[in-house]
N, C-alpha and C. Protein backbone atom coordinates (compact mmCIF):
# COMPACT_ATOMS: atom_id res chain seq x y z
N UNK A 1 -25.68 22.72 -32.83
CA UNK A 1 -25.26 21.33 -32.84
C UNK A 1 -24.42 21.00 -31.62
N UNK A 2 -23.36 21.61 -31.00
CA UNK A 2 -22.65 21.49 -29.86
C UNK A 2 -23.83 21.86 -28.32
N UNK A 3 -24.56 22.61 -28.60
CA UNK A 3 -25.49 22.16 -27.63
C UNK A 3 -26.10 20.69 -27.36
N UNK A 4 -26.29 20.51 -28.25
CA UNK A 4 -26.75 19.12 -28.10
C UNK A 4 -25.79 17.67 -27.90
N UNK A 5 -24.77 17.94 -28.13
CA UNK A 5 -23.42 17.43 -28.22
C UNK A 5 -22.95 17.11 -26.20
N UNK A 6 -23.48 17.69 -25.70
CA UNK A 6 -23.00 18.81 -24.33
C UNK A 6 -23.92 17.18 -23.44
N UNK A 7 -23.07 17.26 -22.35
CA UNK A 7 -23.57 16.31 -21.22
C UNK A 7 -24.23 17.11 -20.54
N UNK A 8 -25.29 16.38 -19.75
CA UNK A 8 -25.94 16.93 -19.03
C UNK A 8 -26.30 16.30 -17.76
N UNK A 9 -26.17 16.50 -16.51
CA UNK A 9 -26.06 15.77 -15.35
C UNK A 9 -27.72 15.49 -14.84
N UNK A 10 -28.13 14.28 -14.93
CA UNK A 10 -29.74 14.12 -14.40
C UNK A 10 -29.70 14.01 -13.21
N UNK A 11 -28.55 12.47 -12.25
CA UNK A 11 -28.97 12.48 -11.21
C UNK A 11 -27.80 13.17 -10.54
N UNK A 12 -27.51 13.74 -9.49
CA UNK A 12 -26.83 14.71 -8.79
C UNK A 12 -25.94 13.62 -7.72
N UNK A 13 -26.48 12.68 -7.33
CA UNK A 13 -25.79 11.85 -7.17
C UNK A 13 -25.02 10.70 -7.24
N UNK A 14 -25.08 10.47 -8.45
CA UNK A 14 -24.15 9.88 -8.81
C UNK A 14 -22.44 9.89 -9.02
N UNK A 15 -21.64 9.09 -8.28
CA UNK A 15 -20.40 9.23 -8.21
C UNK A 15 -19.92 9.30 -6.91
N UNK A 16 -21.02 9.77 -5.79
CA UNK A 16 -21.00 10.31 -4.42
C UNK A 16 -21.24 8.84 -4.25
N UNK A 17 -20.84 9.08 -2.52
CA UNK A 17 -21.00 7.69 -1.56
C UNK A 17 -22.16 7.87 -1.04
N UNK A 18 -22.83 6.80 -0.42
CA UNK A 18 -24.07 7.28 0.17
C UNK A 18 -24.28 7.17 1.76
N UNK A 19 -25.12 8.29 1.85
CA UNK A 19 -24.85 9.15 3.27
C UNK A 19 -26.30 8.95 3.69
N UNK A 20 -26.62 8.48 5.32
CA UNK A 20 -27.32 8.44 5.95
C UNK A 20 -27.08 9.96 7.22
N UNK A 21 -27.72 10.84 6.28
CA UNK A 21 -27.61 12.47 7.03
C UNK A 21 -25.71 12.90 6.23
N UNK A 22 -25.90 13.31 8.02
CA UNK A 22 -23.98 13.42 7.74
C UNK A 22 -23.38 12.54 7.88
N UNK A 23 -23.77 11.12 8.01
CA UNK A 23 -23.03 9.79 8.38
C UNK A 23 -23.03 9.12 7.50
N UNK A 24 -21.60 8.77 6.61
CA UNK A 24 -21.47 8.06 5.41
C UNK A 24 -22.23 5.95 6.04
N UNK A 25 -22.64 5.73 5.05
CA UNK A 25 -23.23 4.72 5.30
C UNK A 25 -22.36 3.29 5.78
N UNK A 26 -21.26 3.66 5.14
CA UNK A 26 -19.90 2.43 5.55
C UNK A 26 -19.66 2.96 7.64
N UNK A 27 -20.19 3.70 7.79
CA UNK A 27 -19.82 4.10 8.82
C UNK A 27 -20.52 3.53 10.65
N UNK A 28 -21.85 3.52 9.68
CA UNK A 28 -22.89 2.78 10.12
C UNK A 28 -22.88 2.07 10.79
N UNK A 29 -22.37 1.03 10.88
CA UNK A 29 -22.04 -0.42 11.83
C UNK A 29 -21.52 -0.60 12.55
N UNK A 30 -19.89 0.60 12.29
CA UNK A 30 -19.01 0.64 13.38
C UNK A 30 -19.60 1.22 14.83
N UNK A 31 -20.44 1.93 14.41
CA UNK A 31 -20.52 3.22 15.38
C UNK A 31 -21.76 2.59 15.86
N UNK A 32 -22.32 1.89 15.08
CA UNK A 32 -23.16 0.67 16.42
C UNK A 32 -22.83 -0.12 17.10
N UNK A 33 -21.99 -0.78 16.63
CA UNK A 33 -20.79 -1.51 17.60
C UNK A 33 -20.30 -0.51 18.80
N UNK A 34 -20.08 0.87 18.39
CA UNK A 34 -19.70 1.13 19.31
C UNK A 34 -20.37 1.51 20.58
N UNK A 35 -21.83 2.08 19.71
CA UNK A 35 -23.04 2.17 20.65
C UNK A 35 -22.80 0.96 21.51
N UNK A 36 -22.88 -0.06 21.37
CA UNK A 36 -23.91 -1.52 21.95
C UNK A 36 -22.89 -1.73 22.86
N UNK A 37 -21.30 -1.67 22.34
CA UNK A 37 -20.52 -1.39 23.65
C UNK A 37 -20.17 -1.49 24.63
N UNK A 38 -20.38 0.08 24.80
CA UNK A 38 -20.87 1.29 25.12
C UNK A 38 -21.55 1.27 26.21
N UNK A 39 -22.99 0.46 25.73
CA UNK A 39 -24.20 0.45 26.55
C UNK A 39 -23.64 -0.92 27.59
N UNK A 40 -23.51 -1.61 26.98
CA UNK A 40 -22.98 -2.99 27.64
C UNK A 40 -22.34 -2.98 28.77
N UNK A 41 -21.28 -1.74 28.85
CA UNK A 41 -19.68 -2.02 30.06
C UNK A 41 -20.41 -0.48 30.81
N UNK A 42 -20.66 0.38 30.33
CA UNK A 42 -20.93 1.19 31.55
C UNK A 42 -22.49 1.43 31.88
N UNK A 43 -23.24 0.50 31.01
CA UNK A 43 -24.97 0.64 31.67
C UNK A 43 -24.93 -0.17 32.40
N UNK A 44 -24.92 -1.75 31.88
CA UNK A 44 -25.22 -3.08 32.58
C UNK A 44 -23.50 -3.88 33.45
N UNK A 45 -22.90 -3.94 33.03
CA UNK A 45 -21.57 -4.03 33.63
C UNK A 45 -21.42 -2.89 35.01
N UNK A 46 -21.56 -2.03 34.68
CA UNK A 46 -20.70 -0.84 35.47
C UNK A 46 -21.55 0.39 36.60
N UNK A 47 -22.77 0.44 35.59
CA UNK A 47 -24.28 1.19 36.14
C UNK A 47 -23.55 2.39 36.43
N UNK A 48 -22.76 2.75 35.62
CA UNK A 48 -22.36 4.38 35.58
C UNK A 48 -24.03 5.14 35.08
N UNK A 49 -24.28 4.64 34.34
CA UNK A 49 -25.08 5.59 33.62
C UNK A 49 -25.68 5.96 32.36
N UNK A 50 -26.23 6.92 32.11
CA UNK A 50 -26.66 7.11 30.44
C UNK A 50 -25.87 8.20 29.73
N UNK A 51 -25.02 9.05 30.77
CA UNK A 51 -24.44 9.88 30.54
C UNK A 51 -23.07 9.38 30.38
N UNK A 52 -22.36 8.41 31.05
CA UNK A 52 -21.29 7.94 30.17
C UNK A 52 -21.07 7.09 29.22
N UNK A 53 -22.37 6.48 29.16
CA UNK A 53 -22.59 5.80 27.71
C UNK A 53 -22.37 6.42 26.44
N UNK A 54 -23.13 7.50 26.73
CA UNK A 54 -23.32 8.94 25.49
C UNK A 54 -21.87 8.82 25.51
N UNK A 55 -21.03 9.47 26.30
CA UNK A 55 -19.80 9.80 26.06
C UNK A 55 -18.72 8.98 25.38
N UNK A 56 -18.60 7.85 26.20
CA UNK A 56 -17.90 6.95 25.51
C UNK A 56 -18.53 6.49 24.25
N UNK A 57 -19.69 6.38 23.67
CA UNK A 57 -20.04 5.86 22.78
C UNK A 57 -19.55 6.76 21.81
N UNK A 58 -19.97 8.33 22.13
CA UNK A 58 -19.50 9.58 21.27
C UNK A 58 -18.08 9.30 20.89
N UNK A 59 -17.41 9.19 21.76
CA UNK A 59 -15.62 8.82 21.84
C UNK A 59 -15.39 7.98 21.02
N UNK A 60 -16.12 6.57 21.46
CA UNK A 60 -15.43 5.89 20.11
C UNK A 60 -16.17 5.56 19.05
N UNK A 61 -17.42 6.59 18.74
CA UNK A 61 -17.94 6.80 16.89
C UNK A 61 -16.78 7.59 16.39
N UNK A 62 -16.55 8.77 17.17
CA UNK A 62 -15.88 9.56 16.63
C UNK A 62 -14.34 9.54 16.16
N UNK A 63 -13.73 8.53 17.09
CA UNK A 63 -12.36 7.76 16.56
C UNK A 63 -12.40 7.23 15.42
N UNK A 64 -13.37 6.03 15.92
CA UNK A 64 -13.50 5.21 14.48
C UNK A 64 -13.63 5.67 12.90
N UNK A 65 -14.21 6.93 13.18
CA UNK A 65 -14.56 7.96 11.83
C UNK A 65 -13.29 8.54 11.55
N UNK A 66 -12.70 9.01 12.58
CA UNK A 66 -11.00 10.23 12.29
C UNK A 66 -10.02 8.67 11.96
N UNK A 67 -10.17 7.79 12.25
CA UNK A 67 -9.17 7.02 11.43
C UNK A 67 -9.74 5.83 10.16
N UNK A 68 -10.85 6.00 9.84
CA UNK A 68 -11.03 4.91 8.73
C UNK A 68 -12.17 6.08 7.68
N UNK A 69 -12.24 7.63 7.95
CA UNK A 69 -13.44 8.09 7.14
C UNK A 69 -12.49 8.54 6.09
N UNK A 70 -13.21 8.58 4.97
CA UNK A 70 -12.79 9.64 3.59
C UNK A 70 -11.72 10.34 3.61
N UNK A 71 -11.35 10.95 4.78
CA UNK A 71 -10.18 12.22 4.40
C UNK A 71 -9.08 11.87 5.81
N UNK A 72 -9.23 10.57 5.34
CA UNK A 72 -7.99 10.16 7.15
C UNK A 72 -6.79 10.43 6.81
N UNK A 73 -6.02 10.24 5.54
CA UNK A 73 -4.73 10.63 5.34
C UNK A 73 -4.50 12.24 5.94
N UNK A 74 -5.27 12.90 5.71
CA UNK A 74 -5.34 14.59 6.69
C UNK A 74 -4.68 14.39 8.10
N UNK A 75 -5.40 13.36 8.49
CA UNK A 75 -4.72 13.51 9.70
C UNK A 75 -3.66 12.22 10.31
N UNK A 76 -3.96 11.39 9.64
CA UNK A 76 -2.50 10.26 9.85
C UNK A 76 -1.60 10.55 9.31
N UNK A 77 -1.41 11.47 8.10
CA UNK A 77 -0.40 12.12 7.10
C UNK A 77 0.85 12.46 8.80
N UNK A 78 0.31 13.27 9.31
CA UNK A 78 0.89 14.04 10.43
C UNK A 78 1.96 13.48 11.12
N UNK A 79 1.63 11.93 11.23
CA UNK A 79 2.35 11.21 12.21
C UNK A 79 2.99 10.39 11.66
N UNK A 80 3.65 10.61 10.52
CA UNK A 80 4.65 9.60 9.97
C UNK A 80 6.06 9.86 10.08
N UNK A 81 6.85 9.07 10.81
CA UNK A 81 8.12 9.65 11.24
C UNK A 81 8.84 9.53 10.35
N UNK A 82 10.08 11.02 10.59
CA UNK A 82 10.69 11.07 9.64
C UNK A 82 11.76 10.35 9.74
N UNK A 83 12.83 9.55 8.82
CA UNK A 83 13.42 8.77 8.44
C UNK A 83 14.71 9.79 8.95
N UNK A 84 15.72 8.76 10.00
CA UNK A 84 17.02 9.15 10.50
C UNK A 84 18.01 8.59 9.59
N UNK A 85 18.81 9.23 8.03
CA UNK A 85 19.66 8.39 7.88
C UNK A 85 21.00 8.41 8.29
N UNK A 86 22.06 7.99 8.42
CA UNK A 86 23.08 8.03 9.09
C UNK A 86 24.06 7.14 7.69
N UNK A 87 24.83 7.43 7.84
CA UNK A 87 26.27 7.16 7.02
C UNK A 87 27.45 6.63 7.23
N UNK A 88 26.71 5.40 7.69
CA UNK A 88 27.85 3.99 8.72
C UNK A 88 27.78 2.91 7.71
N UNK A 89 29.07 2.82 7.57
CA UNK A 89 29.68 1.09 7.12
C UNK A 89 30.19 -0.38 8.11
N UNK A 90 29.82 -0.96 7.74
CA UNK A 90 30.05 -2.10 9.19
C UNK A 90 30.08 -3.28 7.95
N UNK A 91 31.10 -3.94 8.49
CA UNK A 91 31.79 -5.00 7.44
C UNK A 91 30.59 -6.04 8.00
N UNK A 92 30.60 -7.41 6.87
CA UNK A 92 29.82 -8.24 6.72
C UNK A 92 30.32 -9.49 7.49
N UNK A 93 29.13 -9.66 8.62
CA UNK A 93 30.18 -10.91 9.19
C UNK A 93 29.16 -12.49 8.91
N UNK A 94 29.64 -13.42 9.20
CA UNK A 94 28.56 -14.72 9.34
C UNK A 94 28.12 -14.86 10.18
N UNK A 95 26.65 -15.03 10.25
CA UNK A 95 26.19 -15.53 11.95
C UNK A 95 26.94 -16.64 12.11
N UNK A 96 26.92 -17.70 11.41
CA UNK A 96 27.32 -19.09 12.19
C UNK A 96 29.01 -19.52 11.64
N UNK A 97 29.94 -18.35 12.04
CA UNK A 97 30.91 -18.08 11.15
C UNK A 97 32.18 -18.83 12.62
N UNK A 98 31.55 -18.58 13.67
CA UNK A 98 32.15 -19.21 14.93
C UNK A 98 32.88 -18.70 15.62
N UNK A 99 33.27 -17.21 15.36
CA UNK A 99 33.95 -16.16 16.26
C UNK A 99 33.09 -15.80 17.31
N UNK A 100 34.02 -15.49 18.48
CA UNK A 100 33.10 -14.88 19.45
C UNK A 100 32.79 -13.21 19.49
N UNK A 101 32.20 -12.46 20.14
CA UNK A 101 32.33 -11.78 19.85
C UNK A 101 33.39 -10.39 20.63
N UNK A 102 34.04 -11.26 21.12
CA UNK A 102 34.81 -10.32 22.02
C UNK A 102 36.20 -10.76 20.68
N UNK A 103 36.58 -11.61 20.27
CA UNK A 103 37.64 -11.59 18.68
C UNK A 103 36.78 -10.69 17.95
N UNK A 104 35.84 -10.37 17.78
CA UNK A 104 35.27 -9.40 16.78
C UNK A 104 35.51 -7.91 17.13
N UNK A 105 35.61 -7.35 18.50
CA UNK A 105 35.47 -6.05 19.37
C UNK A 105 37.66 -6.03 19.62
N UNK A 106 38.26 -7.27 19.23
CA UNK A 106 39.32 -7.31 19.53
C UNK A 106 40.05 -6.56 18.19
N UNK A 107 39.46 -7.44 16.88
CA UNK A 107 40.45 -7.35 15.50
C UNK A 107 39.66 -5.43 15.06
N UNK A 108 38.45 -5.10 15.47
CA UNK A 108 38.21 -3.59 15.35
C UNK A 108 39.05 -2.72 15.93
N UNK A 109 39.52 -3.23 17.19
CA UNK A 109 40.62 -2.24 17.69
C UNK A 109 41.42 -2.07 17.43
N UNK A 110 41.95 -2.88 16.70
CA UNK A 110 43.65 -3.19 16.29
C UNK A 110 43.74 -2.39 14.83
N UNK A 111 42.46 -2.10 14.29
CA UNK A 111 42.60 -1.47 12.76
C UNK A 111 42.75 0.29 13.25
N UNK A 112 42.04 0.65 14.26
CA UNK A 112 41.95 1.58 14.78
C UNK A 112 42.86 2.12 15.25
């Protein structure tokens, strides 16, 4: 009876994103954009070539993927600065309170 009870997985993909090869499909557009480019500023603009097209185009599919693909927190995680706290009190003044600020740098010294 618990055999029959029991799930059984038909399609294998389901739950997964869908992938054109190794290239998730959301990915797709960018990286034609980046192609077209690409082709644009160093074929017809620039007449570098086909070989820096490749490159730069490679350059920026491959950005575009390390910061917007599936597992980007991996590597933006890295660069989040860490928080300096410091343990300073500084009395509350009014902006439009009408002291200048050399009476303000004056009455600090005098407590001091």
């Amino acid at each position: 009876m618990s055999q029959s009870k029991r799930f059984r997985p038909i399609n294998q993909s389901l739950g997964r994103n869908p992938n054109f090869g190794p290239i998730p499909v959301g990915q797709l557009f960018p990286i034609g954009i980046s192609i077209g480019v690409s082709y644009l500023v160093f074929e017809m603009l620039l007449g570098w070539g086909l070989t820096w097209v490749a490159l730069f185009a490679l350059w920026g599919a491959a950005s575009w993927w390390i910061l917007t693909g599936d597992n980007n927190w991996k590597l933006l995680n890295k660069f989040v600065s860490v928080p300096q706290w410091r343990c300073k009190f500084k009395t509350y003044h009014h902006l439009l309170a009408g002291t200048s600020h050399a009476d303000q740098t004056r009455s600090r010294k005098a407590r001091f």
